[in-house]
Protein backbone atom coordinates (compact mmCIF):
# COMPACT_ATOMS: atom_id res chain seq x y z
CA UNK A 1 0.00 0.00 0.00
CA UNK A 2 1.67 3.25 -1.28
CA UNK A 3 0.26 5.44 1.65
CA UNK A 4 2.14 2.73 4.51
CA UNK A 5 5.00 2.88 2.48
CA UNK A 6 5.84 6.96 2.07
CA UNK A 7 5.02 6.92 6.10
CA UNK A 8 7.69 4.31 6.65
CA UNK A 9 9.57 6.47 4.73
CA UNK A 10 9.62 9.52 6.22
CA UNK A 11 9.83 7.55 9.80
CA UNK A 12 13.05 6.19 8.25
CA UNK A 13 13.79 9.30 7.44
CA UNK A 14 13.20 11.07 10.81
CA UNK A 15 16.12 9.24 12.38
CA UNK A 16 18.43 11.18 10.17
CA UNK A 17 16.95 14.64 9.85
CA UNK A 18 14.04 15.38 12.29
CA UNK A 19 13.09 18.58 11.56
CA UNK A 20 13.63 17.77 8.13
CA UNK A 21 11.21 14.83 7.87
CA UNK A 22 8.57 17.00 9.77
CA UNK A 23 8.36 19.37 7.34
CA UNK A 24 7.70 16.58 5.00
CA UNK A 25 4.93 14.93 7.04
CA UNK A 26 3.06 18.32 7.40
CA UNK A 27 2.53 18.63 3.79
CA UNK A 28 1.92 14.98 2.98
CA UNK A 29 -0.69 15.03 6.31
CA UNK A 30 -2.91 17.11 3.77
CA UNK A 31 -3.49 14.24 1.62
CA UNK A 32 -4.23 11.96 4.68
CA UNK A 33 -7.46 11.51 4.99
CA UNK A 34 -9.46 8.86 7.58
CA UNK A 35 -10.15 6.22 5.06
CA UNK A 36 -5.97 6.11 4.52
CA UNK A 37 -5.65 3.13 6.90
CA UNK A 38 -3.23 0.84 8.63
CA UNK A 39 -5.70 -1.23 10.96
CA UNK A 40 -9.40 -1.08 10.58
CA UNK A 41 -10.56 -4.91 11.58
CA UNK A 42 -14.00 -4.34 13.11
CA UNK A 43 -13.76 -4.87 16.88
CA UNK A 44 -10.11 -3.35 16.72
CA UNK A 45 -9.42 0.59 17.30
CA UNK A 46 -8.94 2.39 13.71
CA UNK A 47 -5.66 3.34 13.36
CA UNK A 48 -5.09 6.00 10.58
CA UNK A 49 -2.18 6.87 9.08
CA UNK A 50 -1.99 10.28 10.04
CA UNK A 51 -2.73 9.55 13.24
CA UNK A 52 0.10 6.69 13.45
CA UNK A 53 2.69 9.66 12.15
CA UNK A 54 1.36 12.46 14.46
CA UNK A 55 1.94 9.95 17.37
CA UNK A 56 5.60 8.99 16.43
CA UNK A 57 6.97 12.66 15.77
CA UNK A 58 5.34 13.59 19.19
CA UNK A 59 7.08 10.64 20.59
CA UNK A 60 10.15 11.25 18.91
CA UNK A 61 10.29 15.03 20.17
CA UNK A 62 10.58 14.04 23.26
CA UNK A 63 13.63 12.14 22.57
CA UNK A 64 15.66 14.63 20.12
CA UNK A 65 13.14 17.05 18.61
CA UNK A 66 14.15 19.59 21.51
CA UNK A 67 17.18 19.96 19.88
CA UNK A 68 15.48 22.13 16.71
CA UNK A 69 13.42 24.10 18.82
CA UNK A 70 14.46 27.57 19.07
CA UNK A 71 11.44 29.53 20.53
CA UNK A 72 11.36 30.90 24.01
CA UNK A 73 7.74 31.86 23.52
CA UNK A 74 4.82 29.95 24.87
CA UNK A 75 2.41 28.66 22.19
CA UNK A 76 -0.17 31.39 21.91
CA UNK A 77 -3.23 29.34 21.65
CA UNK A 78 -2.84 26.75 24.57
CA UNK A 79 -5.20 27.66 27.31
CA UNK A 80 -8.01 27.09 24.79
CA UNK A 81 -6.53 23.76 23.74
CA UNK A 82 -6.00 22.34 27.16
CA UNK A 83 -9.46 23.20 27.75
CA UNK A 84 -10.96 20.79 24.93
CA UNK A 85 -8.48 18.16 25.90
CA UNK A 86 -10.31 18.15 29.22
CA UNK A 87 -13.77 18.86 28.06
CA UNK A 88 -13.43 16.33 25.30
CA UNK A 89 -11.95 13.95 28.11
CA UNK A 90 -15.42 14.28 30.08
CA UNK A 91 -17.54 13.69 27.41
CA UNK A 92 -15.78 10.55 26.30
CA UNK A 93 -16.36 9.18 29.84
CA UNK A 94 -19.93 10.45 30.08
CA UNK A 95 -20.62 9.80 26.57
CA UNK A 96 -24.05 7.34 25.50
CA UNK A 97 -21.62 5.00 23.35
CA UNK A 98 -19.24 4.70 26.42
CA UNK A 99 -15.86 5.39 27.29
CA UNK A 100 -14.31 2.25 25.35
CA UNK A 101 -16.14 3.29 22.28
CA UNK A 102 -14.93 7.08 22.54
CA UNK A 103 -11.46 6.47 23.21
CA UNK A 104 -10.07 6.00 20.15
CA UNK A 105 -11.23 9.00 18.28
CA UNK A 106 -10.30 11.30 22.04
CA UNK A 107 -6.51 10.32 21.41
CA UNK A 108 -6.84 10.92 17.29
CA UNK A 109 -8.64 14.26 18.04
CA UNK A 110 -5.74 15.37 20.76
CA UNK A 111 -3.18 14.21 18.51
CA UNK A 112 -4.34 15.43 15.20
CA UNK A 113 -5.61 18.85 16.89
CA UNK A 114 -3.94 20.10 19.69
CA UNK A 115 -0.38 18.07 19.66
CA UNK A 116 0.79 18.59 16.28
CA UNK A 117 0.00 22.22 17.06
CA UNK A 118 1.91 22.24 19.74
CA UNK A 119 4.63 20.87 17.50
CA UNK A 120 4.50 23.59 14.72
CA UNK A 121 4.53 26.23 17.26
CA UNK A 122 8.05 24.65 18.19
CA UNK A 123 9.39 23.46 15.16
CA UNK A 124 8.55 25.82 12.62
CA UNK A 125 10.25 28.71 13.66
CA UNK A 126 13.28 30.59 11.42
CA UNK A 127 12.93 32.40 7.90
CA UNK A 128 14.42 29.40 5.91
CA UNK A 129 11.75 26.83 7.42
CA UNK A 130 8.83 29.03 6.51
CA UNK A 131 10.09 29.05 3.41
CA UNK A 132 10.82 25.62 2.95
CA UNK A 133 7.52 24.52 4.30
CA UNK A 134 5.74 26.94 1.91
CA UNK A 135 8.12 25.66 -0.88
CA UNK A 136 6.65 21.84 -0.42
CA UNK A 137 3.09 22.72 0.94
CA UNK A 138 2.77 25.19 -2.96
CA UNK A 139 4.18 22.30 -5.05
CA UNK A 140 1.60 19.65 -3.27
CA UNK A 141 -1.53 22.31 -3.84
CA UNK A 142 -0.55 22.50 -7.27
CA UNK A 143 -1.01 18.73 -7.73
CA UNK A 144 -3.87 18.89 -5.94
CA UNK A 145 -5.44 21.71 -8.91
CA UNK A 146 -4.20 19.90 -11.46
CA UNK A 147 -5.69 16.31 -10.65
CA UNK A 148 -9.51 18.46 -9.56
CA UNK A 149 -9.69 19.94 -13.36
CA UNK A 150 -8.43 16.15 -14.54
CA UNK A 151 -11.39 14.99 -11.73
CA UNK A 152 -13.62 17.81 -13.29
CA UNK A 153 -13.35 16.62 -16.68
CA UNK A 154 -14.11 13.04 -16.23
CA UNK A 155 -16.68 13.71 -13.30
CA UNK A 156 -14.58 10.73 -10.86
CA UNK A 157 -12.35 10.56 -8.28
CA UNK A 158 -10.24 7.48 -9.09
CA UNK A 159 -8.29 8.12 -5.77
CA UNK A 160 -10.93 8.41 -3.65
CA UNK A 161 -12.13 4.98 -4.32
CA UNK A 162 -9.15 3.24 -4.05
CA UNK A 163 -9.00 4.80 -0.21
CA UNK A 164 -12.25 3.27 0.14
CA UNK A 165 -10.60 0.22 -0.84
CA UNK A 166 -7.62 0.88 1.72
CA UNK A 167 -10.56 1.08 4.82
CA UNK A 168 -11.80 -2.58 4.07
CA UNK A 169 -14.19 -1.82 6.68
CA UNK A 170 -17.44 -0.32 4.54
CA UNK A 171 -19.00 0.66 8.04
CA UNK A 172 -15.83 2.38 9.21
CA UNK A 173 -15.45 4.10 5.60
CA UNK A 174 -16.42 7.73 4.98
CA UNK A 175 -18.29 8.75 1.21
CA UNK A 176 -18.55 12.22 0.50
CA UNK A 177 -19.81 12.04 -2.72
CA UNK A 178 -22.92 14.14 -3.45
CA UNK A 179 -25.63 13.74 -5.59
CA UNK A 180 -24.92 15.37 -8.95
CA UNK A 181 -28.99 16.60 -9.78
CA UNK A 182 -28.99 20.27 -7.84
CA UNK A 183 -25.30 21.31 -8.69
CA UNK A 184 -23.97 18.90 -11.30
CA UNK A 185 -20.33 17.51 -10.36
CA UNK A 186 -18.71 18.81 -7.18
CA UNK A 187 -14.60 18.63 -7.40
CA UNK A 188 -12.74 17.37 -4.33
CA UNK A 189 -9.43 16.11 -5.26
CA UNK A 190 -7.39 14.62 -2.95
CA UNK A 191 -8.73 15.84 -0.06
CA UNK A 192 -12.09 13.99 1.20
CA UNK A 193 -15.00 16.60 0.62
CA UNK A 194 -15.04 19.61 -1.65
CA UNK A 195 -15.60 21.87 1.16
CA UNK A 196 -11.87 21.07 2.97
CA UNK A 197 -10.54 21.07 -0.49
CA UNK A 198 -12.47 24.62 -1.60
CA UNK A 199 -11.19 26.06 1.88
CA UNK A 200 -7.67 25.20 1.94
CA UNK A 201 -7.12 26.60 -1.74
CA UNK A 202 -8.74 29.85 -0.09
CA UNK A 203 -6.65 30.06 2.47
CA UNK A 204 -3.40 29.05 -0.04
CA UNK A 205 -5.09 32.50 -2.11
CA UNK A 206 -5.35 34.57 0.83
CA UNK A 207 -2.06 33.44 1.90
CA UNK A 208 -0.26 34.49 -1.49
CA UNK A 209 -2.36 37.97 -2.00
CA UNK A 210 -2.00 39.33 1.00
CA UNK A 211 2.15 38.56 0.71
CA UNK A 212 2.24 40.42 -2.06
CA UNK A 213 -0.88 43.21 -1.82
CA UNK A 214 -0.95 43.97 1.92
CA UNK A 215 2.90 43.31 2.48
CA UNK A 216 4.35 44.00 -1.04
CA UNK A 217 6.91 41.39 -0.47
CA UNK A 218 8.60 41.55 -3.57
CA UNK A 219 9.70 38.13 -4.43
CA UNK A 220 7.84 35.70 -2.42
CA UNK A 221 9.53 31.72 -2.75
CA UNK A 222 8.59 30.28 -6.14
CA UNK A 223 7.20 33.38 -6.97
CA UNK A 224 5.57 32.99 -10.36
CA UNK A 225 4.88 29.22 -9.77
CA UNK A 226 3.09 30.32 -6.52
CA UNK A 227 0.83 33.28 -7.95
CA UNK A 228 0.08 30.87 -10.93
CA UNK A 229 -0.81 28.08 -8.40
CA UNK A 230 -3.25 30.55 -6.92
CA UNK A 231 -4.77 31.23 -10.11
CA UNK A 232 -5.45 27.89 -10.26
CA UNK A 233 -6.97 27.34 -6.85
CA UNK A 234 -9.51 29.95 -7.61
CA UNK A 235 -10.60 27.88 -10.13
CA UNK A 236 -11.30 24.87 -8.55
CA UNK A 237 -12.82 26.65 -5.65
CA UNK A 238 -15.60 27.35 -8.12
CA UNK A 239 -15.50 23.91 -9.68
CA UNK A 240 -15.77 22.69 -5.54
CA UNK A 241 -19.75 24.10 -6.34
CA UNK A 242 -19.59 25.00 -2.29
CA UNK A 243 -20.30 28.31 -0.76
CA UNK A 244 -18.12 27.83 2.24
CA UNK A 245 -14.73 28.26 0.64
CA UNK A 246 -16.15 31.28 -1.18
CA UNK A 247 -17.22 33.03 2.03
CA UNK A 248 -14.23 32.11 3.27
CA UNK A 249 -12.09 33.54 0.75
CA UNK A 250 -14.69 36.59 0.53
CA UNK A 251 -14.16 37.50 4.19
CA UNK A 252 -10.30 37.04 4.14
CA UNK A 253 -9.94 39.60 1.26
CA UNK A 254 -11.93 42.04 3.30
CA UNK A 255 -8.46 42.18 5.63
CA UNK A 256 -6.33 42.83 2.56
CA UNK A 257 -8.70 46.18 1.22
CA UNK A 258 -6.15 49.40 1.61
CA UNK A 259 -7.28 51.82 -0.65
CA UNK A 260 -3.68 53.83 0.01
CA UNK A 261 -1.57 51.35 -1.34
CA UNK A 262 -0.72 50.97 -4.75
CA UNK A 263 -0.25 47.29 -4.62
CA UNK A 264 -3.99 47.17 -4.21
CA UNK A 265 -4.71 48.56 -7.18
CA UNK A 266 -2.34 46.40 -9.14
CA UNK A 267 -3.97 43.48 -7.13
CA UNK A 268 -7.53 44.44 -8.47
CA UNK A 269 -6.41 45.24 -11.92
CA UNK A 270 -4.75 41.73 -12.25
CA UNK A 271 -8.16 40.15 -10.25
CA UNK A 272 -10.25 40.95 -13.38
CA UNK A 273 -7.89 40.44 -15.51
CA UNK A 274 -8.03 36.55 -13.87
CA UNK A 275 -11.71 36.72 -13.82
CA UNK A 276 -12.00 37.47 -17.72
CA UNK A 277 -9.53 34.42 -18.56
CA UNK A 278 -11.53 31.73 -15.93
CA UNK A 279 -14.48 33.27 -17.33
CA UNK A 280 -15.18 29.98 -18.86
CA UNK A 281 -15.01 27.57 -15.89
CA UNK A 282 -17.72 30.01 -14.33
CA UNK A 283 -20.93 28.91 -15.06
CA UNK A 284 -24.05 30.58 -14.21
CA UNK A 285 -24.43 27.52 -12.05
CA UNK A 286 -21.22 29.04 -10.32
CA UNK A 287 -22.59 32.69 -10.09
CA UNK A 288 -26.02 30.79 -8.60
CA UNK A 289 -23.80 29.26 -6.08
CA UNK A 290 -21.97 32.61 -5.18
CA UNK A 291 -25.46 34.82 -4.85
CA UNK A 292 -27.16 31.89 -2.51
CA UNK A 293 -24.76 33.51 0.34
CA UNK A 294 -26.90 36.10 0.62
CA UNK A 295 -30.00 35.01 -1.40
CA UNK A 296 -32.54 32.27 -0.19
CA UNK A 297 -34.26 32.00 -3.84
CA UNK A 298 -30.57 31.13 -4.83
CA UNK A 299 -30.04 28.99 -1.77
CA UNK A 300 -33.36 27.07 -2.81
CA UNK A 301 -31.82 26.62 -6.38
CA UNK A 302 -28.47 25.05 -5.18
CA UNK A 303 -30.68 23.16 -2.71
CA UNK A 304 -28.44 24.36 -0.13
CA UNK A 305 -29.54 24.85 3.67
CA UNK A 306 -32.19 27.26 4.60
CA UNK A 307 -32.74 28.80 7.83
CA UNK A 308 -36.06 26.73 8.10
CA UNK A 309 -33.74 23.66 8.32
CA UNK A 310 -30.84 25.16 10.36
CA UNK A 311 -33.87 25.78 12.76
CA UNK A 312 -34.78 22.53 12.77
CA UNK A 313 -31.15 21.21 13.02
CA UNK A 314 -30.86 23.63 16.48
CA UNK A 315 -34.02 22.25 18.07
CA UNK A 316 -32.78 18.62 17.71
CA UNK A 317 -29.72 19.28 19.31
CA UNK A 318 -31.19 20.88 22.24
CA UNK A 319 -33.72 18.58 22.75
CA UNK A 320 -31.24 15.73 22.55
CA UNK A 321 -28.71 17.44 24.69
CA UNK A 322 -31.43 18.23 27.59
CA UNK A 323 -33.24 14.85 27.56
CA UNK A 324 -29.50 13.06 28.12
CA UNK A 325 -26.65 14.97 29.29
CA UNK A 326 -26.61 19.13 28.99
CA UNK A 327 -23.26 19.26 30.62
CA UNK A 328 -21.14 16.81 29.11
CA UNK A 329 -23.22 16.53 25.50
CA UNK A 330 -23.34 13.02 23.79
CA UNK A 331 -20.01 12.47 22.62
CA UNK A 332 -18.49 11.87 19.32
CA UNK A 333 -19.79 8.61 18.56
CA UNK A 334 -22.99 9.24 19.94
CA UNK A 335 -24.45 8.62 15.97
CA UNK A 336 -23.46 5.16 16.29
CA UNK A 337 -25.30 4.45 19.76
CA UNK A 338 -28.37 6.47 18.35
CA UNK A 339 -28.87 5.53 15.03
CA UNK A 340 -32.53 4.58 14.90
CA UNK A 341 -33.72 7.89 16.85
CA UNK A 342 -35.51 10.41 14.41
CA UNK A 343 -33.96 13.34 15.97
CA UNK A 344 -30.75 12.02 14.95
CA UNK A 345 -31.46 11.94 11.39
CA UNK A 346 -33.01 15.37 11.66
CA UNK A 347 -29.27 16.78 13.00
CA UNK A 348 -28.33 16.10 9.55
CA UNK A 349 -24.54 17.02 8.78
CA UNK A 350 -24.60 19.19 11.92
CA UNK A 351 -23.46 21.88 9.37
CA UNK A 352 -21.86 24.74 12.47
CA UNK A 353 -19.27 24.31 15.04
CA UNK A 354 -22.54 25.05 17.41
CA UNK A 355 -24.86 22.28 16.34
CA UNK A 356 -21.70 19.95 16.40
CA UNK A 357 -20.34 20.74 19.81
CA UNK A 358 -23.77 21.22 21.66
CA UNK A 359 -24.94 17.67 20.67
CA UNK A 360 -21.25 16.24 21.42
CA UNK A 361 -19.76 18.27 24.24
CA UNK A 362 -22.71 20.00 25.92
CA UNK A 363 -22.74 23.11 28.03
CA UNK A 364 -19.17 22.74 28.39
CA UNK A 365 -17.98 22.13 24.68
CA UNK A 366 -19.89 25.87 23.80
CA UNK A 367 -18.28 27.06 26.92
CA UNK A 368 -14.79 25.99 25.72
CA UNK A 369 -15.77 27.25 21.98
CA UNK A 370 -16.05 30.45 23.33
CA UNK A 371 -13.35 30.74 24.90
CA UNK A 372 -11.36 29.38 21.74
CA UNK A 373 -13.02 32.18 19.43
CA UNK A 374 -12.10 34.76 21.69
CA UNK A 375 -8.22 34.07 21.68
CA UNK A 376 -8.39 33.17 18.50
CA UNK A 377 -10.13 36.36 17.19
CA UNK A 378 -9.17 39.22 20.43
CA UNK A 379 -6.93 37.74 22.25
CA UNK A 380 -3.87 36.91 20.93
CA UNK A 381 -4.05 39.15 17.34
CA UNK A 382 -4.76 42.17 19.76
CA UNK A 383 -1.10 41.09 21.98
CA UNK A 384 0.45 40.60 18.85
CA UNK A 385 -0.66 43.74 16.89
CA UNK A 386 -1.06 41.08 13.60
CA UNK A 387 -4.46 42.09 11.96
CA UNK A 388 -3.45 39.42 9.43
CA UNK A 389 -4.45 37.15 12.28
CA UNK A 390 -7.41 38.95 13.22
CA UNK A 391 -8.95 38.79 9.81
CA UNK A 392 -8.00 35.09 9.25
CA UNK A 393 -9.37 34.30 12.30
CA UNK A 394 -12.62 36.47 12.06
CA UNK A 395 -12.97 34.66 8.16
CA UNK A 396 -12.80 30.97 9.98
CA UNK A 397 -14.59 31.91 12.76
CA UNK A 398 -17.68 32.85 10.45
CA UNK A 399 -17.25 30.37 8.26
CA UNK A 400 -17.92 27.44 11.08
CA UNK A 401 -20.66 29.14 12.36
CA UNK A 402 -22.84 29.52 9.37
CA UNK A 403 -21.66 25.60 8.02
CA UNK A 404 -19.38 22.96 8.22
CA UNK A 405 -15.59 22.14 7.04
CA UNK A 406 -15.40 18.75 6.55
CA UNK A 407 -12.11 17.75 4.97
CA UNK A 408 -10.15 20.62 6.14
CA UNK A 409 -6.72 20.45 8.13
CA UNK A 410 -7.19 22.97 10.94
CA UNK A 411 -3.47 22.43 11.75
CA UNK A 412 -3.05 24.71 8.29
CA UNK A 413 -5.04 27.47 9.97
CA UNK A 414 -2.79 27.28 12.81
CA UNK A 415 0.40 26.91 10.47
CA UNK A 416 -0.64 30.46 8.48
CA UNK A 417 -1.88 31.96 12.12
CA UNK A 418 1.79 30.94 13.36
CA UNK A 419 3.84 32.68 10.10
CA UNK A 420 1.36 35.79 11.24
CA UNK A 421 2.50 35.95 14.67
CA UNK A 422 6.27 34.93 14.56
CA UNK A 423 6.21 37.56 11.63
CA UNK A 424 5.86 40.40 14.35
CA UNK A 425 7.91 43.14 15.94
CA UNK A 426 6.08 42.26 19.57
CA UNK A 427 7.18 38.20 18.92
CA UNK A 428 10.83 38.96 18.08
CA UNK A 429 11.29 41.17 20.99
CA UNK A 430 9.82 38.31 23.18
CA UNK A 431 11.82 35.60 21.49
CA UNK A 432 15.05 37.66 22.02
């Protein structure tokens, strides 16, 4: 299995170069997604790929990953962190499925959200390995463009089922695909939904414009590669069919607007420019999809969620969350314990950070959501004076709130939040 063998690699590689071999994992980890397996045998706890690597480059920190770590600076963001370790701790044990069913998934979600944060914040830390992770993470998003138009054209995902092949375990396996009728096909590449894959190219755009608009860095790494890779993602984030990435993306530019620099100008002269020539992969199915953000005639057309149904979706949850556990919520496998209730299947995707942590964590997982948004948003951009990170955060934070992001790597919000931050007068004089 090719997925086994590049981790073994880069383990094998880790001995020699840690740092190195990190850098390596964080942009391969975008292609990882849960069906990428090395045991799923029904009775036995999943073990993912990712998961397997995120566990061995925490353990091998420990050991000799100390030694490239140069900050002095705490990690910004880990009050709110060590708060959902401990309020996703009491939900596991209170949880309907039970604590042996929720343990699993509590050590994935610690390691895959909170640890390898932890470990960028460390790791990821001079000039030369911001630009060598931007380097590898640019030349993987490319691929990732160029197999969604290849996708587009012949309306499949070849890869995707041959990682449901990889799970061997159909109930274990997760199918994103969506019914082609309302929006025709809906390109997700290599990521596993088209809303991850639509939201990470936004962020890769936002990333690049705001380097060279807001900042006027003059040559950025790869430069013209880069800025044509963007191109590119703004094209498949309309081929994704998915309003999420675009009010994403739409909120993040608002951060870049400074009618008093030049570069601004330049940047909207060369946006419709870009429009004219992608022109053709924007269909009025496209435009339909881009008005239903703040239309509900255009919603209705796309068949996308109305507030009727978001309603709905919110009364569930409470009533579910007050009939078993307010405090603690359900837990995260509380779908599998509950399958047969009817105001289960009216949750549907639990499409908001809200509807997914009331049901789940309870009283305390909105409680610790809270206090998440407001470092993430006041907080720390405020210490920092980085209104990069404000506006990132602020674009996120919105963006969970009115839907879901299923398929996206929230370590690459963190990784972006991090170049932000470290990128400041008020870090360097603390790191000093």
């Amino acid at each position: 299995m090719i997925f086994t063998v590049i981790a073994f690699l880069i383990i094998i590689c880790s001995f020699f170069n840690y740092k190195e071999s990190f850098f390596i994992f964080l942009t391969y980890k975008l292609i990882l997604v849960q069906n990428i397996t090395i045991i799923a045998i029904p009775g036995v706890p999943l073990l993912t790929v990712d998961t397997m690597l995120t566990l061995w480059f925490a353990l091998l920190y420990l050991v000799e990953g100390k030694k490239n770590s140069f900050t002095n600076v705490s990690m910004p963001y880990r009050v709110p962190l060590i708060i959902f370790c401990i309020v996703w701790l009491l939900s596991s044990i209170f949880s309907v499925a039970g604590f042996g069913a929720e343990f699993t998934r509590y050590i994935q979600d610690i390691l895959n959200n909170v640890i390898i944060v932890f470990l960028i914040w460390k790791l990821v830390e001079t000039k030369e390995d911001f630009i060598k992770l931007f380097k590898w993470i640019t030349l993987l998003i490319f691929i990732t463009t160029i197999y969604g138009f290849a996708e587009f054209l012949i309306k499949s995902n070849p890869l995707q089922q041959y990682e449901l092949t990889i799970i061997g375990n159909t109930e274990r396996s997760i199918n994103n695909m969506y019914d082609t009728e309302y929006r025709g096909y809906r390109v997700s590449s290599v990521f596993s939904h088209s809303i991850g894959a639509g939201v990470t190219w936004a962020l890769y755009v936002l990333t690049i414009i705001s380097l060279k608009v807001k900042h006027n860095v003059k040559k950025i790494p790869w430069q013209n590669f880069s800025i044509l890779t963007a191109v590119l993602c703004i094209i498949c984030i309309f081929l994704t069919k998915m309003r999420s990435p675009l009010l994403f993306l739409g909120i993040g530019l608002l951060g870049i607007i400074d009618l008093r620099k030049k570069s601004f100008y330049k940047f909207l002269g060369i946006l419709v420019i870009v429009l004219v020539i992608i022109s053709p992969w924007i269909s009025k199915l496209n435009l339909t999809v881009l008005y239903s953000l703040f239309n509900s005639s255009a919603a209705a057309q796309v068949s996308g969620s109305s507030m009727q149904q978001r309603s709905g979706q919110f009364q569930s949850a409470f009533t579910l969350l007050f009939q078993y556990s307010p405090i603690f919520g359900l837990g995260s496998k509380f779908q599998d314990a509950m399958a047969n209730s009817s105001l289960i299947q009216s949750l549907l995707g639990l499409e908001s950070i809200w509807l997914n942590d009331i049901v789940k964590y309870g009283i305390l997982g909105v409680l610790a959501d809270v206090i998440w948004l407001y470092y993430l948003i006041i907080k720390i951009p405020k210490y920092y004076q980085s209104s990069d990170a404000f506006w990132l955060s602020i674009a996120y934070a919105i963006t969970i709130t009115a839907t879901s992001v299923p398929g996206f790597q929230i370590y690459l919000l963190y990784l972006v939040l991090f170049t932000c931050l470290k990128s400041t007068s008020k870090y360097n004089a603390f790191n000093e």
